[in-house]
PDB file of N, CA and C in Angstrom:
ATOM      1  N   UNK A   1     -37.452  25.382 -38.380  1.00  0.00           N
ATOM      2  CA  UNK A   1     -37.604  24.606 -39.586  1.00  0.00           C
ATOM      3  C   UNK A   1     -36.518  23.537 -39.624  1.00  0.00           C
ATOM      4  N   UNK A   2     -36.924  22.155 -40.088  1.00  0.00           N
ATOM      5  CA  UNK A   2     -36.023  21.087 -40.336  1.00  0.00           C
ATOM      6  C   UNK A   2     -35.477  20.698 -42.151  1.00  0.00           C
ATOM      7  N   UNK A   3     -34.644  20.293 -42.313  1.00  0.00           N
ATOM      8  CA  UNK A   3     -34.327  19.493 -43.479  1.00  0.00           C
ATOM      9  C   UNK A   3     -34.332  18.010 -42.963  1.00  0.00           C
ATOM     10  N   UNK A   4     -35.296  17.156 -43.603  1.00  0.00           N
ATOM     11  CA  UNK A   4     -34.734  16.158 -43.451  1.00  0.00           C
ATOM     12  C   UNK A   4     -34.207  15.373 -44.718  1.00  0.00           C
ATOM     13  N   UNK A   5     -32.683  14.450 -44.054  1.00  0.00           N
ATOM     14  CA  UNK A   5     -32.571  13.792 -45.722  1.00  0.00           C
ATOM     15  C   UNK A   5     -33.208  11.924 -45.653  1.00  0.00           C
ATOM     16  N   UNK A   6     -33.176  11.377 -46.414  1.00  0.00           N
ATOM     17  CA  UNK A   6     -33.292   9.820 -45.706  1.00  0.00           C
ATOM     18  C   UNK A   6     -32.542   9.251 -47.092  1.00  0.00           C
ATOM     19  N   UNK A   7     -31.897   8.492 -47.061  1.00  0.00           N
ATOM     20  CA  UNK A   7     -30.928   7.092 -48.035  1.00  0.00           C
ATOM     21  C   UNK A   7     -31.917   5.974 -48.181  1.00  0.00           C
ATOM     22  N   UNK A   8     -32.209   5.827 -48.768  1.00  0.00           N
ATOM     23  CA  UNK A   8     -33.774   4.766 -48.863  1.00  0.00           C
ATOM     24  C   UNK A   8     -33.515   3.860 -49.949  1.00  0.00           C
ATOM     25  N   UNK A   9     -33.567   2.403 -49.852  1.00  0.00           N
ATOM     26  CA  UNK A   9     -33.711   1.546 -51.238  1.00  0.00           C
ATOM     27  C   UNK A   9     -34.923   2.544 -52.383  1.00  0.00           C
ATOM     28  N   UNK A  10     -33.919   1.834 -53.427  1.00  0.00           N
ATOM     29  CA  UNK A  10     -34.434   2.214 -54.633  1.00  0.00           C
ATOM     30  C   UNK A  10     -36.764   2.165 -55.159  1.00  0.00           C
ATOM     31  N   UNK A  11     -36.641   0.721 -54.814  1.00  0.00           N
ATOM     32  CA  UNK A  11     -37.676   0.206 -54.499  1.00  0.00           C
ATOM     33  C   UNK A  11     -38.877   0.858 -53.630  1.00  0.00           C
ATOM     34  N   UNK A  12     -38.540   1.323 -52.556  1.00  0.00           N
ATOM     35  CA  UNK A  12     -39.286   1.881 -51.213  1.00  0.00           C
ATOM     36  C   UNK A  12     -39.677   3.472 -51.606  1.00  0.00           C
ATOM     37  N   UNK A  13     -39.140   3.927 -52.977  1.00  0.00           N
ATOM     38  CA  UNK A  13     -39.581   5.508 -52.849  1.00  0.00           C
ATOM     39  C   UNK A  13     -40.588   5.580 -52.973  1.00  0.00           C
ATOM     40  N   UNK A  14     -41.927   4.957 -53.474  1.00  0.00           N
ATOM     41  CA  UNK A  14     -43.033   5.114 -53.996  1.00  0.00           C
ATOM     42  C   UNK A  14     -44.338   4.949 -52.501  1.00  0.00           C
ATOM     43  N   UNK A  15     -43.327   4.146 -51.793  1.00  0.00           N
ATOM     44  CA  UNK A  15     -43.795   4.201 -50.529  1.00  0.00           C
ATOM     45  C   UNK A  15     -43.632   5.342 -49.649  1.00  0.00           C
ATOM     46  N   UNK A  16     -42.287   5.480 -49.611  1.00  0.00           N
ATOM     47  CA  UNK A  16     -42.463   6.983 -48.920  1.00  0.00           C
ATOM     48  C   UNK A  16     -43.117   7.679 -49.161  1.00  0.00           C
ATOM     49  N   UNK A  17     -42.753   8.308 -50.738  1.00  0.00           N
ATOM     50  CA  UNK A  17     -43.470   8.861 -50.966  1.00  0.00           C
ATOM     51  C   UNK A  17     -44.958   9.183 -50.781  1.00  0.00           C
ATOM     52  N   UNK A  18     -45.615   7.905 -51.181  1.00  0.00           N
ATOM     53  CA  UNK A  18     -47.609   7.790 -50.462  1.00  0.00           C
ATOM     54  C   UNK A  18     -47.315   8.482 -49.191  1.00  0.00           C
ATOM     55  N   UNK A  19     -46.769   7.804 -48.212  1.00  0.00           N
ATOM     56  CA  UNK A  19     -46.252   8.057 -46.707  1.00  0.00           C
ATOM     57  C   UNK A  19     -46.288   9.663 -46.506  1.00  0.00           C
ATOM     58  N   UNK A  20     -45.444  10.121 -47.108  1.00  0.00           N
ATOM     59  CA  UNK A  20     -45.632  11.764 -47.120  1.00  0.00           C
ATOM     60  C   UNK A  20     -46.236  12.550 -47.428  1.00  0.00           C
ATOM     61  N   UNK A  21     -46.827  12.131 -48.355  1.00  0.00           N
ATOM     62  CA  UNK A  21     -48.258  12.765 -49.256  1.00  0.00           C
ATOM     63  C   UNK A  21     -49.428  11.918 -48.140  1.00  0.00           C
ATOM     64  N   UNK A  22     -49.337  11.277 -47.335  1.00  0.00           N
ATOM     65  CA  UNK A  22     -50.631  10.995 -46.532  1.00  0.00           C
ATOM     66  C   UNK A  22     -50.411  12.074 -44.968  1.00  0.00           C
ATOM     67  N   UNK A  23     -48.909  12.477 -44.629  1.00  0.00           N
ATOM     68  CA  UNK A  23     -48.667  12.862 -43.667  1.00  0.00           C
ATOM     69  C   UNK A  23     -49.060  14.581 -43.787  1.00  0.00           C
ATOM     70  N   UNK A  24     -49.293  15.071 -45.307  1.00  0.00           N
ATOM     71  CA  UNK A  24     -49.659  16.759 -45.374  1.00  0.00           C
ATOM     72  C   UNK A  24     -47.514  16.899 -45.959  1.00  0.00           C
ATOM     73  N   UNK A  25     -46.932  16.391 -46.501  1.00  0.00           N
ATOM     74  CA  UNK A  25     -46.120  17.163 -47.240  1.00  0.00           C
ATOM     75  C   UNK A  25     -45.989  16.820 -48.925  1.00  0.00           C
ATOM     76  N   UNK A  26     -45.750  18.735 -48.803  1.00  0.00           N
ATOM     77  CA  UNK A  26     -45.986  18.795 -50.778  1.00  0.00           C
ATOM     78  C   UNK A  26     -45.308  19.095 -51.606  1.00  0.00           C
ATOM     79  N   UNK A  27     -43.884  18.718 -50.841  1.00  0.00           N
ATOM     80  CA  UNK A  27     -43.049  18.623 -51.790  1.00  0.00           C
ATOM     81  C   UNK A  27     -41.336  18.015 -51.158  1.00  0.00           C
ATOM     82  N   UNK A  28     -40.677  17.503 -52.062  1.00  0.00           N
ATOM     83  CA  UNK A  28     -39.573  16.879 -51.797  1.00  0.00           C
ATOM     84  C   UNK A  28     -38.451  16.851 -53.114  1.00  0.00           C
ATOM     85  N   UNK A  29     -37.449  16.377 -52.659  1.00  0.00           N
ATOM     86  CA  UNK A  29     -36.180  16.428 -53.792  1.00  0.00           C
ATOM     87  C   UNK A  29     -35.721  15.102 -53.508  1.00  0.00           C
ATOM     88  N   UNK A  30     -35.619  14.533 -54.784  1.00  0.00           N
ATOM     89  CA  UNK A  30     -35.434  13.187 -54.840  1.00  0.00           C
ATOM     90  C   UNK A  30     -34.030  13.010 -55.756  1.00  0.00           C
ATOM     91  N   UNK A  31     -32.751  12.386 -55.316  1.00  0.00           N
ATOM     92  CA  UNK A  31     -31.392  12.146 -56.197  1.00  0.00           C
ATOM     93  C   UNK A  31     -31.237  10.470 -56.052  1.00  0.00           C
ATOM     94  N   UNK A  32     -31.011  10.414 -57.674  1.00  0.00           N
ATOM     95  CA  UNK A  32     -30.101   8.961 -57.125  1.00  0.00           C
ATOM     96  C   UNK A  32     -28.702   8.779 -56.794  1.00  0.00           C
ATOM     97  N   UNK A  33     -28.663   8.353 -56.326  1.00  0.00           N
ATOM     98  CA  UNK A  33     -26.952   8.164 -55.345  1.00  0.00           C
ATOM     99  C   UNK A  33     -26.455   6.931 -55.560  1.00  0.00           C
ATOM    100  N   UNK A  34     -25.407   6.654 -54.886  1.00  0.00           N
ATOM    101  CA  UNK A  34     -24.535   5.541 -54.750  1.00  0.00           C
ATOM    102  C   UNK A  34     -23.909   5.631 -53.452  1.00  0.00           C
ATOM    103  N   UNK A  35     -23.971   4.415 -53.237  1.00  0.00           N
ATOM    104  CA  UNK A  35     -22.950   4.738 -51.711  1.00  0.00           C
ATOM    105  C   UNK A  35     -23.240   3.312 -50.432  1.00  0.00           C
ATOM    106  N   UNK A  36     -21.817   3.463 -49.878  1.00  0.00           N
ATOM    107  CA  UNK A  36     -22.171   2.192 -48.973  1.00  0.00           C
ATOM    108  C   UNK A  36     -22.498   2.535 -47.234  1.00  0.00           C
ATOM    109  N   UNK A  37     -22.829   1.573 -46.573  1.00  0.00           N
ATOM    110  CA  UNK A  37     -22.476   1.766 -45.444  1.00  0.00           C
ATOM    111  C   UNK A  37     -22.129   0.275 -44.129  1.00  0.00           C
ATOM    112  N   UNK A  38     -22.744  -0.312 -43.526  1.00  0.00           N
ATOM    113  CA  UNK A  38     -22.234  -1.626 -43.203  1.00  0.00           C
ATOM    114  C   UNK A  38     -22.008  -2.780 -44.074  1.00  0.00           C
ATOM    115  N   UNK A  39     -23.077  -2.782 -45.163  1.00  0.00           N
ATOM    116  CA  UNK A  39     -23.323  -3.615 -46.277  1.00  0.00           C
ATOM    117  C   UNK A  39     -21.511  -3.496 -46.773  1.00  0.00           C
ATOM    118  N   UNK A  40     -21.424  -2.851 -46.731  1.00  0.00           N
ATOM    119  CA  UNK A  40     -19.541  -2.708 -48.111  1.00  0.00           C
ATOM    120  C   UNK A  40     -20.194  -3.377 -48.906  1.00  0.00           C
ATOM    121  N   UNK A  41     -21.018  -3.509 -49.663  1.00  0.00           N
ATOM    122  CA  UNK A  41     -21.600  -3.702 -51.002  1.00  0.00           C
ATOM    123  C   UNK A  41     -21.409  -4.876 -51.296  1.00  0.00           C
ATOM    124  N   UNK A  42     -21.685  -5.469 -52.243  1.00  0.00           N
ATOM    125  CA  UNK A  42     -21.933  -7.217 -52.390  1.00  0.00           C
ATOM    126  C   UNK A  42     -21.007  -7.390 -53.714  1.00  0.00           C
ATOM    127  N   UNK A  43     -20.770  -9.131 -53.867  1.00  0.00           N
ATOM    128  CA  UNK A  43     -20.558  -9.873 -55.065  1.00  0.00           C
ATOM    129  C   UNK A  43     -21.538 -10.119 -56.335  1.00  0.00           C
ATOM    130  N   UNK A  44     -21.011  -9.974 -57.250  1.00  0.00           N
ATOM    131  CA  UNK A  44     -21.999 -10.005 -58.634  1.00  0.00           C
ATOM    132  C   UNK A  44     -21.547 -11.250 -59.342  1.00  0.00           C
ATOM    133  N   UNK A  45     -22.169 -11.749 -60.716  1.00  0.00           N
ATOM    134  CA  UNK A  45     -21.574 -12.723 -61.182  1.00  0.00           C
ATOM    135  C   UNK A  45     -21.729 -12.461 -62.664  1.00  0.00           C
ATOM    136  N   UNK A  46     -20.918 -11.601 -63.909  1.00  0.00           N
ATOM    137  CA  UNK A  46     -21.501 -11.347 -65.057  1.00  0.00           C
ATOM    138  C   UNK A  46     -20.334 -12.345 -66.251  1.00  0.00           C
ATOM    139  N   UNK A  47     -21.097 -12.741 -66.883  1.00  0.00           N
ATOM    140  CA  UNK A  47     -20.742 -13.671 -68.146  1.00  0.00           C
ATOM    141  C   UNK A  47     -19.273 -14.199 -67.509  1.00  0.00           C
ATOM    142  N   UNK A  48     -19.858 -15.255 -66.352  1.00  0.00           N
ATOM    143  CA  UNK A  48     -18.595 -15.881 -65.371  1.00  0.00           C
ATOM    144  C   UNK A  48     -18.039 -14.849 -64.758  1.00  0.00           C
ATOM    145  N   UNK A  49     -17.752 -14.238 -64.957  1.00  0.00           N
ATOM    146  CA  UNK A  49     -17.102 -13.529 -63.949  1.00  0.00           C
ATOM    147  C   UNK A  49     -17.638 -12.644 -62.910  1.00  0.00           C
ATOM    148  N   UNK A  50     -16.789 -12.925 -61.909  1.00  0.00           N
ATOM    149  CA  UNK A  50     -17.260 -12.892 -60.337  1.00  0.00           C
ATOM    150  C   UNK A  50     -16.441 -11.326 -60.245  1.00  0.00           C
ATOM    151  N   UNK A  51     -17.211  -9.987 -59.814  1.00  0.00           N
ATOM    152  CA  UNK A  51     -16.954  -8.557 -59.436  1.00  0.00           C
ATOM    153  C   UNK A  51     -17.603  -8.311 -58.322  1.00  0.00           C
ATOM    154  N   UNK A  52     -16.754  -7.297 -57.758  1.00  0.00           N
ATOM    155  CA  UNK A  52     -17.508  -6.543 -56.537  1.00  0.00           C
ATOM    156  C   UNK A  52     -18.326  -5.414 -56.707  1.00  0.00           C
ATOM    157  N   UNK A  53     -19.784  -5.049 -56.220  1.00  0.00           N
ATOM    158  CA  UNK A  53     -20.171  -3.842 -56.837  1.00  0.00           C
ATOM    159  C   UNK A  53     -19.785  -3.021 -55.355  1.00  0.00           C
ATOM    160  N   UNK A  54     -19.308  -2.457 -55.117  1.00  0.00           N
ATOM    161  CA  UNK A  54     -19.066  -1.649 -53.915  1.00  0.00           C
ATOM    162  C   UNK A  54     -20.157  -0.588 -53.294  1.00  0.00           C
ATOM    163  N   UNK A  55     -20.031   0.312 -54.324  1.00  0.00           N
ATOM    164  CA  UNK A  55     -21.030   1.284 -54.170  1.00  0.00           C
ATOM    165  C   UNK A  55     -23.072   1.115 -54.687  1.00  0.00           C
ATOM    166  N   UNK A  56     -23.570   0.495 -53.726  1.00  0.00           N
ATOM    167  CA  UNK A  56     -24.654   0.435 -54.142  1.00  0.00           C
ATOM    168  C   UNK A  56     -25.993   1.565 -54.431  1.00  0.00           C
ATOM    169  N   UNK A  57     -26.813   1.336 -54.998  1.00  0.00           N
ATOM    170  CA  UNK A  57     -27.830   2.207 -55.624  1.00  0.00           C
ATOM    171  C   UNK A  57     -28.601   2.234 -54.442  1.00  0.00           C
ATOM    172  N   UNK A  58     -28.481   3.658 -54.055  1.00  0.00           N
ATOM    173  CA  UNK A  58     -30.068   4.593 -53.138  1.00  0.00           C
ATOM    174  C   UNK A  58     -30.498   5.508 -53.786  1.00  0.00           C
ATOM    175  N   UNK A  59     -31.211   6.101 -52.979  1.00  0.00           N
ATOM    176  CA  UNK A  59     -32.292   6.965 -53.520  1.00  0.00           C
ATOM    177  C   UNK A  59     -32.376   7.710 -52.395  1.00  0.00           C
ATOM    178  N   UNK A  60     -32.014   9.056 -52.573  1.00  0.00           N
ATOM    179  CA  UNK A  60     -31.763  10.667 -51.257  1.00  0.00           C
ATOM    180  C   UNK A  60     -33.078  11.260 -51.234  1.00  0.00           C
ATOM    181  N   UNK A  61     -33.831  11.468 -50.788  1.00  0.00           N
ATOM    182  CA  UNK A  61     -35.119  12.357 -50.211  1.00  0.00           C
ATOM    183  C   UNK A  61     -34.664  13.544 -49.408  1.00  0.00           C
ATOM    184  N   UNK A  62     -35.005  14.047 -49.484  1.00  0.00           N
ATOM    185  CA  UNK A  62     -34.685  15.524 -49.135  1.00  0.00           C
ATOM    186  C   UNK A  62     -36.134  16.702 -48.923  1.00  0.00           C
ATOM    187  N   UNK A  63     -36.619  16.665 -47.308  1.00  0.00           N
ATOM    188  CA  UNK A  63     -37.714  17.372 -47.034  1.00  0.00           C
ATOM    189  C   UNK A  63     -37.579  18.717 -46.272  1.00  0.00           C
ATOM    190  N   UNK A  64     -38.094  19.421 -46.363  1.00  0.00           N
ATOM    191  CA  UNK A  64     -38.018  20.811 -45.728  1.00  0.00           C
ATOM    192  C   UNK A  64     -39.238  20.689 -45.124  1.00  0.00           C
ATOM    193  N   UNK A  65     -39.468  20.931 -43.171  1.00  0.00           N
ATOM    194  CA  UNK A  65     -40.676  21.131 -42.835  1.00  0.00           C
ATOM    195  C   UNK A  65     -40.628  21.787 -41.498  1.00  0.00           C
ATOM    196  N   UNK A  66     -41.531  21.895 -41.013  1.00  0.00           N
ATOM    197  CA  UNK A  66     -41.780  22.709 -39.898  1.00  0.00           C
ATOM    198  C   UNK A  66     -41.467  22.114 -38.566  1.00  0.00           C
ATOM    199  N   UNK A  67     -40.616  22.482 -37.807  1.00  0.00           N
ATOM    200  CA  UNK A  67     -40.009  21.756 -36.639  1.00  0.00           C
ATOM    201  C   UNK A  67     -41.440  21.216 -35.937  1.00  0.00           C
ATOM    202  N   UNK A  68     -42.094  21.210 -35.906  1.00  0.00           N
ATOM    203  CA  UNK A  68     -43.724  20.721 -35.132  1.00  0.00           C
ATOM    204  C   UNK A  68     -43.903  19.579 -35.670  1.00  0.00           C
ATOM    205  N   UNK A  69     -43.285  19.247 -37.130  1.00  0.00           N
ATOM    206  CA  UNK A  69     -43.877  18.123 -38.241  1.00  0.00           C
ATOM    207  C   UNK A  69     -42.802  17.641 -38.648  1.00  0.00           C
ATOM    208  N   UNK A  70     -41.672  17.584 -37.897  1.00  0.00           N
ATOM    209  CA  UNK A  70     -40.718  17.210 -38.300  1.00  0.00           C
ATOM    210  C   UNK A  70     -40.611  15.477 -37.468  1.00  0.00           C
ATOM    211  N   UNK A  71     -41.395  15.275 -36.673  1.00  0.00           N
ATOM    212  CA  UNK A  71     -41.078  14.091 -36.259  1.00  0.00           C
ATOM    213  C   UNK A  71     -42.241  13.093 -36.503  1.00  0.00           C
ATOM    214  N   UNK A  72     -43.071  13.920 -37.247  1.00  0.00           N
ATOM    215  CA  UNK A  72     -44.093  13.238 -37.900  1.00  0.00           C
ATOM    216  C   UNK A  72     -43.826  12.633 -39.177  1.00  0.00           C
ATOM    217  N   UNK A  73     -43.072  13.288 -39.995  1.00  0.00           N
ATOM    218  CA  UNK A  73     -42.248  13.196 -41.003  1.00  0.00           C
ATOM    219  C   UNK A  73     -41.228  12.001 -40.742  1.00  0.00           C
ATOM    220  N   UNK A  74     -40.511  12.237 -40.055  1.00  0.00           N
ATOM    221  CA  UNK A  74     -39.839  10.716 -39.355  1.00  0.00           C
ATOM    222  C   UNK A  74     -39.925   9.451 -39.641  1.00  0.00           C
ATOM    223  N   UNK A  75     -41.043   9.268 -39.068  1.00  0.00           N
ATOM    224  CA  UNK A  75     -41.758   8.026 -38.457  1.00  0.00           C
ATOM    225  C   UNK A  75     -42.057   7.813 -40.166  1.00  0.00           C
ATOM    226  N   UNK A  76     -42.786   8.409 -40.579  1.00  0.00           N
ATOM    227  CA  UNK A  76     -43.781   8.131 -41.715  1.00  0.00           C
ATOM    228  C   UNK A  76     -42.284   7.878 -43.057  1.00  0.00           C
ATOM    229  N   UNK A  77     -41.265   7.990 -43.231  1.00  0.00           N
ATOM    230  CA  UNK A  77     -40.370   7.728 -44.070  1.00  0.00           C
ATOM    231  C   UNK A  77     -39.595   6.518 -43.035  1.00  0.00           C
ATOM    232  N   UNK A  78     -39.667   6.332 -41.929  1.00  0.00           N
ATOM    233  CA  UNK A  78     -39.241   5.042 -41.238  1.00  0.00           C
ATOM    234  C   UNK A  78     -40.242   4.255 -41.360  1.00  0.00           C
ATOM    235  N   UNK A  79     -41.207   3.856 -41.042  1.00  0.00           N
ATOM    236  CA  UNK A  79     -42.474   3.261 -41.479  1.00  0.00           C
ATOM    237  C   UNK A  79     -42.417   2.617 -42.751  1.00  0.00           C
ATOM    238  N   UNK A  80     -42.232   3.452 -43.648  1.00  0.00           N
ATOM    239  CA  UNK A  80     -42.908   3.226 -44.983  1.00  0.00           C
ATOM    240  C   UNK A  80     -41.212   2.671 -45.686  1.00  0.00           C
ATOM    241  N   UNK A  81     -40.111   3.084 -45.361  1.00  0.00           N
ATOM    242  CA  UNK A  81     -38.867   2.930 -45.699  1.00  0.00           C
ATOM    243  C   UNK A  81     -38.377   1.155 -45.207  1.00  0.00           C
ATOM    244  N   UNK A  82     -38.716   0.982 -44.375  1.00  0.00           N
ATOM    245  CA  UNK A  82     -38.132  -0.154 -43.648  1.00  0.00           C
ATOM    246  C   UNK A  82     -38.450  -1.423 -44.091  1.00  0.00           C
ATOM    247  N   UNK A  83     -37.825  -2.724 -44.478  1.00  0.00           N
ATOM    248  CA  UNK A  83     -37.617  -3.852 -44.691  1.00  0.00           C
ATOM    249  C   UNK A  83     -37.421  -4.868 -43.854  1.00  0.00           C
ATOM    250  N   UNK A  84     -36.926  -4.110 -42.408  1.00  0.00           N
ATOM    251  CA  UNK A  84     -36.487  -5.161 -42.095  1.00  0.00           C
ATOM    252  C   UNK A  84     -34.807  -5.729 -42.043  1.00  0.00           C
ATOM    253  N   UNK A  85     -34.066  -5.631 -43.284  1.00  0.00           N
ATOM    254  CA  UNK A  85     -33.113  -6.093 -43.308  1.00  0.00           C
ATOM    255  C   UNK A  85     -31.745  -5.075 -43.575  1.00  0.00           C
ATOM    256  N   UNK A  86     -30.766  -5.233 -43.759  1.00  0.00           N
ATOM    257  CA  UNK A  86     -29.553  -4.781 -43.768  1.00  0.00           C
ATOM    258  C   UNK A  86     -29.584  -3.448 -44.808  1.00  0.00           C
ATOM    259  N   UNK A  87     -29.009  -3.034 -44.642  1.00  0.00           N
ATOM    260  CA  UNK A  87     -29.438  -1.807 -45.846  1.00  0.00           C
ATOM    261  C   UNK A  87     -30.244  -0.843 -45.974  1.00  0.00           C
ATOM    262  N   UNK A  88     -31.217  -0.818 -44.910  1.00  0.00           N
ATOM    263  CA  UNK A  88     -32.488   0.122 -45.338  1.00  0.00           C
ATOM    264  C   UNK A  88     -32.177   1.390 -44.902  1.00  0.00           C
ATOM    265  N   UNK A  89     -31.158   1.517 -44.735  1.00  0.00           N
ATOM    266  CA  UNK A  89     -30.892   3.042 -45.253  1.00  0.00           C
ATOM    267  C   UNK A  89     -30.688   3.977 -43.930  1.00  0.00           C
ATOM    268  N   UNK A  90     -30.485   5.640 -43.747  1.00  0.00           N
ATOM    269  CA  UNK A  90     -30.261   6.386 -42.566  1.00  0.00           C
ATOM    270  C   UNK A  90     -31.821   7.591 -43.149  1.00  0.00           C
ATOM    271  N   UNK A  91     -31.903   8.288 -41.882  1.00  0.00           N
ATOM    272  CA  UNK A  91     -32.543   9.352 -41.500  1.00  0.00           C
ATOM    273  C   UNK A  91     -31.694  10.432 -41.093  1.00  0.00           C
ATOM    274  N   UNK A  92     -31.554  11.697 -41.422  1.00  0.00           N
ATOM    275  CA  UNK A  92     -30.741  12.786 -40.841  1.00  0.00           C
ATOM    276  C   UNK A  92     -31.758  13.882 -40.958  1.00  0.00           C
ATOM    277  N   UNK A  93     -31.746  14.989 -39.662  1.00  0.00           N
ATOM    278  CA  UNK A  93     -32.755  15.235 -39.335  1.00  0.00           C
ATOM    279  C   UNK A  93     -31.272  16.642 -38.936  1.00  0.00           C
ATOM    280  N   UNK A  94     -31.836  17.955 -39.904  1.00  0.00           N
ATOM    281  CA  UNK A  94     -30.671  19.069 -39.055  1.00  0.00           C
ATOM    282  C   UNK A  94     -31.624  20.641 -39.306  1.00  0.00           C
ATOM    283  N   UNK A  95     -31.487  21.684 -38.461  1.00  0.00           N
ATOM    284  CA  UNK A  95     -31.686  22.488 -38.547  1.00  0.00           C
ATOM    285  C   UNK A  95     -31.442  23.571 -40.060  1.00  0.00           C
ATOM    286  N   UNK A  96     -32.690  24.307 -40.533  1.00  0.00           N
ATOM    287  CA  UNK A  96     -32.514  25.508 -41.234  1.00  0.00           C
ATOM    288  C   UNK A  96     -32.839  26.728 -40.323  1.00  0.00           C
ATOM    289  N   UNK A  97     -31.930  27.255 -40.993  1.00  0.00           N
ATOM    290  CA  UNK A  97     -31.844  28.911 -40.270  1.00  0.00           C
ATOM    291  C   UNK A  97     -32.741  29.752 -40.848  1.00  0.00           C
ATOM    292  N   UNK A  98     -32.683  29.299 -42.014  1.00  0.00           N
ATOM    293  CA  UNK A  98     -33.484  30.777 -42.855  1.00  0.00           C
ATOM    294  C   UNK A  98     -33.812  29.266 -44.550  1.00  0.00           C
ATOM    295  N   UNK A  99     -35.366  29.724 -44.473  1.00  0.00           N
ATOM    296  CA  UNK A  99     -35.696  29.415 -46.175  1.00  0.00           C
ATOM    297  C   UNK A  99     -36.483  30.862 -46.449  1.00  0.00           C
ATOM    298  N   UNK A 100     -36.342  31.189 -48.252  1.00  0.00           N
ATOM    299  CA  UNK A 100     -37.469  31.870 -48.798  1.00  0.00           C
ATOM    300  C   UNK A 100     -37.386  31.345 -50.058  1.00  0.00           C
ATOM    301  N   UNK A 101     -38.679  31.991 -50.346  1.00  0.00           N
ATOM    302  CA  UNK A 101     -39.479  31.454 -51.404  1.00  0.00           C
ATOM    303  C   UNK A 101     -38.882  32.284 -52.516  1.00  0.00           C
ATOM    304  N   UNK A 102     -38.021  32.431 -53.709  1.00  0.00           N
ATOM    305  CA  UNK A 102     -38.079  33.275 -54.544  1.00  0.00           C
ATOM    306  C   UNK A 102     -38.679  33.888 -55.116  1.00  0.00           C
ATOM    307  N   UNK A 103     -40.059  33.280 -55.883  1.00  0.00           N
ATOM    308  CA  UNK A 103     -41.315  33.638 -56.563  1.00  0.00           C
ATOM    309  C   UNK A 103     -42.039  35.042 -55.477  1.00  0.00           C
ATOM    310  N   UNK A 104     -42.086  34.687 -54.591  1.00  0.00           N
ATOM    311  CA  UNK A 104     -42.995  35.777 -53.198  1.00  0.00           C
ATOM    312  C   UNK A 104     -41.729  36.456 -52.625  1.00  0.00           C
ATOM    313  N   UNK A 105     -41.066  36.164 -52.234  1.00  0.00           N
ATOM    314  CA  UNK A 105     -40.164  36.853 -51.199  1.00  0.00           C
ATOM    315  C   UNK A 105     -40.439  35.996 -49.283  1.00  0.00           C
ATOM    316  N   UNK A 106     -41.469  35.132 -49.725  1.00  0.00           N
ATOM    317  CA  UNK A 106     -41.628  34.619 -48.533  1.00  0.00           C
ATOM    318  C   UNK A 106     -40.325  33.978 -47.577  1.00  0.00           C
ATOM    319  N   UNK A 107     -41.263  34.257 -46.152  1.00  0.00           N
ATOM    320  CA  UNK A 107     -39.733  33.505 -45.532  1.00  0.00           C
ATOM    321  C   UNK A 107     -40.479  32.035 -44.332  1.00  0.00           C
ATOM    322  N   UNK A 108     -39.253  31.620 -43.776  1.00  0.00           N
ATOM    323  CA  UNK A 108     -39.686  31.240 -43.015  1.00  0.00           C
ATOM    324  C   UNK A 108     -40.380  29.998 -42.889  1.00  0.00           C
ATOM    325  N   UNK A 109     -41.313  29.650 -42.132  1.00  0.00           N
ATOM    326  CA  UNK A 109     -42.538  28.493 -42.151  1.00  0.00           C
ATOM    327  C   UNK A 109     -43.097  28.436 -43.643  1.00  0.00           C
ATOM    328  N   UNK A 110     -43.811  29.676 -44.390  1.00  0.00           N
ATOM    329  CA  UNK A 110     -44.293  29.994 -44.748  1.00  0.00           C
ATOM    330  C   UNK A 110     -44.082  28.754 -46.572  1.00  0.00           C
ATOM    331  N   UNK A 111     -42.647  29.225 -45.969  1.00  0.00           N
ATOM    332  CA  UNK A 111     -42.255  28.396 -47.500  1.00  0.00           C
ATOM    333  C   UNK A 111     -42.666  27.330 -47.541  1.00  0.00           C
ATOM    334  N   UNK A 112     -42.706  26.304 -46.594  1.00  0.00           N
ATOM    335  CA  UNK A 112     -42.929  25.310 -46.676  1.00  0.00           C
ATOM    336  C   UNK A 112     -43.863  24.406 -46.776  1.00  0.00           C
ATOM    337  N   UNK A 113     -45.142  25.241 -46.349  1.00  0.00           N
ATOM    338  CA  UNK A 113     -46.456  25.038 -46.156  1.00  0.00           C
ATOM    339  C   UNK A 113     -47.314  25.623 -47.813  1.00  0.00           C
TER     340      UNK A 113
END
């Protein structure tokens, strides 16, 4: 079993999202975040005055799936995530050892499906 997370513009979740819901997954955890990475975040300009916003606005996805569908999953949040330009965000892709289901006692694949 995989977790995957992805850092995605704000904008692009609704895409993934379709994206994942077309790929067979049924469920995900979605946070808003802050945070930089080559960007170091941009210049603003409010009532004259010129600030730095440093930490910019993403949006964390967070999938649990079956190592078989895990690179299907991938593609389909790279696909649907991508712009093109500076910013569009990371993919992290790491091993689970163990999920269960609380409600069942289920383990395993099982949960996830």
């Amino acid at each position: 079993m995989k977790k995957i997370e992805a850092i995605i513009k704000p904008f692009k979740l609704e895409e993934v999202k379709d994206a994942l819901a077309h790929v067979g997954i049924q469920g995900l955890t979605v946070s808003e975040v802050r945070g930089f990475g080559r960007q170091k975040g941009h210049k603003e300009m409010y009532r004259g005055a010129e600030y730095v916003v440093e930490f910019l606005p993403k949006i964390k996805l967070e999938v649990f799936t079956s190592d078989d569908k895990s690179a299907t999953v991938v593609e389909a949040i790279c696909g649907a995530a991508s712009t093109g330009h500076i910013g569009d965000g990371k993919v992290f892709v790491l091993p689970v050892d163990e999920a269960i289901r609380i409600r069942t006692g289920e383990t395993g694949d099982a949960v996830v499906t």
